[in-house]
C-alpha atoms as a PDB file:
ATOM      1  CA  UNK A   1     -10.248   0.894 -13.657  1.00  0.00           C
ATOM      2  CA  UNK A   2     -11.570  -1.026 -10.854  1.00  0.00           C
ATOM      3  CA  UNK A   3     -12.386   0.847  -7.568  1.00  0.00           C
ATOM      4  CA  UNK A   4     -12.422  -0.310  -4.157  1.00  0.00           C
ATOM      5  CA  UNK A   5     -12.936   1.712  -0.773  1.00  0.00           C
ATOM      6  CA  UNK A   6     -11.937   0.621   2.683  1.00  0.00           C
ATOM      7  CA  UNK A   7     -12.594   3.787   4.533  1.00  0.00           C
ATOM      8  CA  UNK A   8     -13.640   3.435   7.702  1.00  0.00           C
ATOM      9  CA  UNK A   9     -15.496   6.202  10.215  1.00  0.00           C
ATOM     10  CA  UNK A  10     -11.966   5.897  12.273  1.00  0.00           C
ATOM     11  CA  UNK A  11      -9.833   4.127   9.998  1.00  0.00           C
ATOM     12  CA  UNK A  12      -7.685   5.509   6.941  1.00  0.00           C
ATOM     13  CA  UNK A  13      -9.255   3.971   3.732  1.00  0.00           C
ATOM     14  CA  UNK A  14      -7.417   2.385   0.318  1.00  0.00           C
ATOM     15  CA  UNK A  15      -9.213   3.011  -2.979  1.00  0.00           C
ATOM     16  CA  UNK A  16      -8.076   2.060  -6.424  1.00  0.00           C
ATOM     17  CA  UNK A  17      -7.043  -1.126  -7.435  1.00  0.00           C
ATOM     18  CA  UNK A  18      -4.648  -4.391  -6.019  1.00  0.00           C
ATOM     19  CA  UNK A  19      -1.934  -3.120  -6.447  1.00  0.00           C
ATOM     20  CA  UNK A  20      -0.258  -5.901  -8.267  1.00  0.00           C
ATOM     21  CA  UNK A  21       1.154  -2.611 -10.683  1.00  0.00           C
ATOM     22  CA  UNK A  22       1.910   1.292 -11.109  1.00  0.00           C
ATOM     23  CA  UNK A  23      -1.242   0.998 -13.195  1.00  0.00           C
ATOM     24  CA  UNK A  24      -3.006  -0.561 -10.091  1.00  0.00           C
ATOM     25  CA  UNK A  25      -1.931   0.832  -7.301  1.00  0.00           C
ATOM     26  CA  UNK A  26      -4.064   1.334  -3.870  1.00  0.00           C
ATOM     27  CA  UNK A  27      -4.644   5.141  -3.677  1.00  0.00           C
ATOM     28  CA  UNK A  28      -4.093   5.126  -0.270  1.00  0.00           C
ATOM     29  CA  UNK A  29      -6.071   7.830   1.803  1.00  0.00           C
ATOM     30  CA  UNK A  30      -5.357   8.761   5.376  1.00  0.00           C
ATOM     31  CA  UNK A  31      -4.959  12.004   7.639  1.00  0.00           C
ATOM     32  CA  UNK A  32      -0.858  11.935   7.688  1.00  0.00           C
ATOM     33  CA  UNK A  33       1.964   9.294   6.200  1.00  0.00           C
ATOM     34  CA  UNK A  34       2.168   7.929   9.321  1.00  0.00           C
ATOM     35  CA  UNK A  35      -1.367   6.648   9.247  1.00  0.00           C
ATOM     36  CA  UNK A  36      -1.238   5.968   5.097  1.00  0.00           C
ATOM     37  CA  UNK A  37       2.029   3.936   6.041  1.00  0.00           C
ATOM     38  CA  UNK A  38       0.084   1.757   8.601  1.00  0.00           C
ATOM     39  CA  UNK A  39      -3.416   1.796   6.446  1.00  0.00           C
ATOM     40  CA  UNK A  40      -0.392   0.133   3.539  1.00  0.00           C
ATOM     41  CA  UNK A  41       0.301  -2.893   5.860  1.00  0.00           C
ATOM     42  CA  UNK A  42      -2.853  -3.572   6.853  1.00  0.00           C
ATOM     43  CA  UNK A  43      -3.163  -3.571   3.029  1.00  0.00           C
ATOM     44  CA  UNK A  44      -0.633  -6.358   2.862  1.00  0.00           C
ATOM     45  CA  UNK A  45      -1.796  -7.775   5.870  1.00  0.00           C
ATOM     46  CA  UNK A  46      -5.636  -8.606   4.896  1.00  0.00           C
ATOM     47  CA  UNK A  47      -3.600 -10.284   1.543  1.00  0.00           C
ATOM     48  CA  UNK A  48      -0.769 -11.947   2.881  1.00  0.00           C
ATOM     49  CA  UNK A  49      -1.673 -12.690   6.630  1.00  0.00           C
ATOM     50  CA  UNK A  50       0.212 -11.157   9.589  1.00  0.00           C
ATOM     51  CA  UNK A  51       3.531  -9.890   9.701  1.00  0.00           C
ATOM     52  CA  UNK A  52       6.521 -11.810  11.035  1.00  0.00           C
ATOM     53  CA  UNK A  53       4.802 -14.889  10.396  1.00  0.00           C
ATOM     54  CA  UNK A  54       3.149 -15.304   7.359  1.00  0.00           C
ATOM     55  CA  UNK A  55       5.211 -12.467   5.597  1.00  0.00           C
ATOM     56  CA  UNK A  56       8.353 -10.077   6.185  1.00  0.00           C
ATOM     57  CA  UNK A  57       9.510  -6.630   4.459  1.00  0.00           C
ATOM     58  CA  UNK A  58      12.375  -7.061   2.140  1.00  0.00           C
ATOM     59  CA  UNK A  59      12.642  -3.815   0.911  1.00  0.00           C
ATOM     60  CA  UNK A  60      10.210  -0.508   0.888  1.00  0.00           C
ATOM     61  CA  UNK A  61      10.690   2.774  -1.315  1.00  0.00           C
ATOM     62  CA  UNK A  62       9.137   5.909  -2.671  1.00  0.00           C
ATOM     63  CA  UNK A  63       9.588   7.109  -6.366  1.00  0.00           C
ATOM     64  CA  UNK A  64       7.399   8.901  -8.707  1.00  0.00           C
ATOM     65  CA  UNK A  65       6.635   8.176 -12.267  1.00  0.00           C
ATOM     66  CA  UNK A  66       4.093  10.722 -14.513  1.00  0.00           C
ATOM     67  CA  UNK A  67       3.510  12.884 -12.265  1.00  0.00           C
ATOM     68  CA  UNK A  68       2.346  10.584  -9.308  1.00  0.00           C
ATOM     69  CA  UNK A  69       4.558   9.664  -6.175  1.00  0.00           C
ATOM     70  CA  UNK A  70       4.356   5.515  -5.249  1.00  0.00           C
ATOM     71  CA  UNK A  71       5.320   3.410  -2.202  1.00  0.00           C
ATOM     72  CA  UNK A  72       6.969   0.304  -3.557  1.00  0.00           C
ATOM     73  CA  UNK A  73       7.133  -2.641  -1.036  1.00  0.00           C
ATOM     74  CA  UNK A  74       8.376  -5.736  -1.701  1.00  0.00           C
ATOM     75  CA  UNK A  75       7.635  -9.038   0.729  1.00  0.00           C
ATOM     76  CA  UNK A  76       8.303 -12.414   0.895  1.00  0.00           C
ATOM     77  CA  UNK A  77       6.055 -15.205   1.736  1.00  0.00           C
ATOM     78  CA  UNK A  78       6.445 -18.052   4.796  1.00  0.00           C
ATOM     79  CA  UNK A  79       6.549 -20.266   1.488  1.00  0.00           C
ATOM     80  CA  UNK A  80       9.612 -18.753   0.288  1.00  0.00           C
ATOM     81  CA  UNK A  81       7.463 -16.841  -2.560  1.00  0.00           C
ATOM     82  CA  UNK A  82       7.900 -12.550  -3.170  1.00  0.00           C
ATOM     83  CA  UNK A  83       5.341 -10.181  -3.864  1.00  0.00           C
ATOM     84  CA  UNK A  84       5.920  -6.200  -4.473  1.00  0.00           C
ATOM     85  CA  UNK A  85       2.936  -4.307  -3.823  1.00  0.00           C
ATOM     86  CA  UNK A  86       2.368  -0.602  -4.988  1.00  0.00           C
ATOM     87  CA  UNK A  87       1.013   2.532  -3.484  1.00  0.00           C
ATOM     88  CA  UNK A  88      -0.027   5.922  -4.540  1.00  0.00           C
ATOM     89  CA  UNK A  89       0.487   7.980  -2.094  1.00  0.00           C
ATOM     90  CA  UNK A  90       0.351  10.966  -4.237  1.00  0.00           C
ATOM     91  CA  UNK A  91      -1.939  12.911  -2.185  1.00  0.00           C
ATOM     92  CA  UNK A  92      -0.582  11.700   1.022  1.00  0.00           C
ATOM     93  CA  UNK A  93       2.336  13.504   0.092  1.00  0.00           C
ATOM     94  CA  UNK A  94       0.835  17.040  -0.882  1.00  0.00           C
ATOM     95  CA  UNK A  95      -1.209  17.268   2.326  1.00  0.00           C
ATOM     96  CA  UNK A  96      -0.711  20.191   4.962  1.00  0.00           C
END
């Protein structure tokens, strides 16, 4: 699988793939959820452009499948199109 890091000294960092799929989700790796939840839109952001213009949230969720917990967000476009983007977040959620 393809890896990609984003850390920054300051910012929370994504690793993992583009997370087009469960299979290649962004690992996403930051200090508490509500850091990992802004390091996800900044995700979508760098792909899609900014939000309330260029895309809006339709729907966000959290399930887990084999033993990993996801973020599931789905978007659509300023052209009308929809994308669903996936997160694991797996760590995020087992940190103390």
């Amino acid at each position: 699988m393809k890896r990609r890091t984003t850390k920054g000294e300051t910012q929370p960092g994504n690793r993992g793939g583009d997370g087009a799929s469960v299979g290649t989700a962004v690992v996403v790796d930051a200090a508490n959820i509500m850091v990992g939840t802004e390091a996800e839109y900044a995700h979508i952001g760098g792909l899609c452009g900014r939000q309330g213009n260029d895309w809006s949230l339709v729907r966000q969720s959290t399930f887990r499948a084999k033993d990993r917990t996801y973020d599931q967000i789905e978007v659509r476009l300023a052209d009308g199109g929809q994308r669903t983007f996936y997160f694991d977040v797996t760590d995020l959620m087992t940190a103390r």
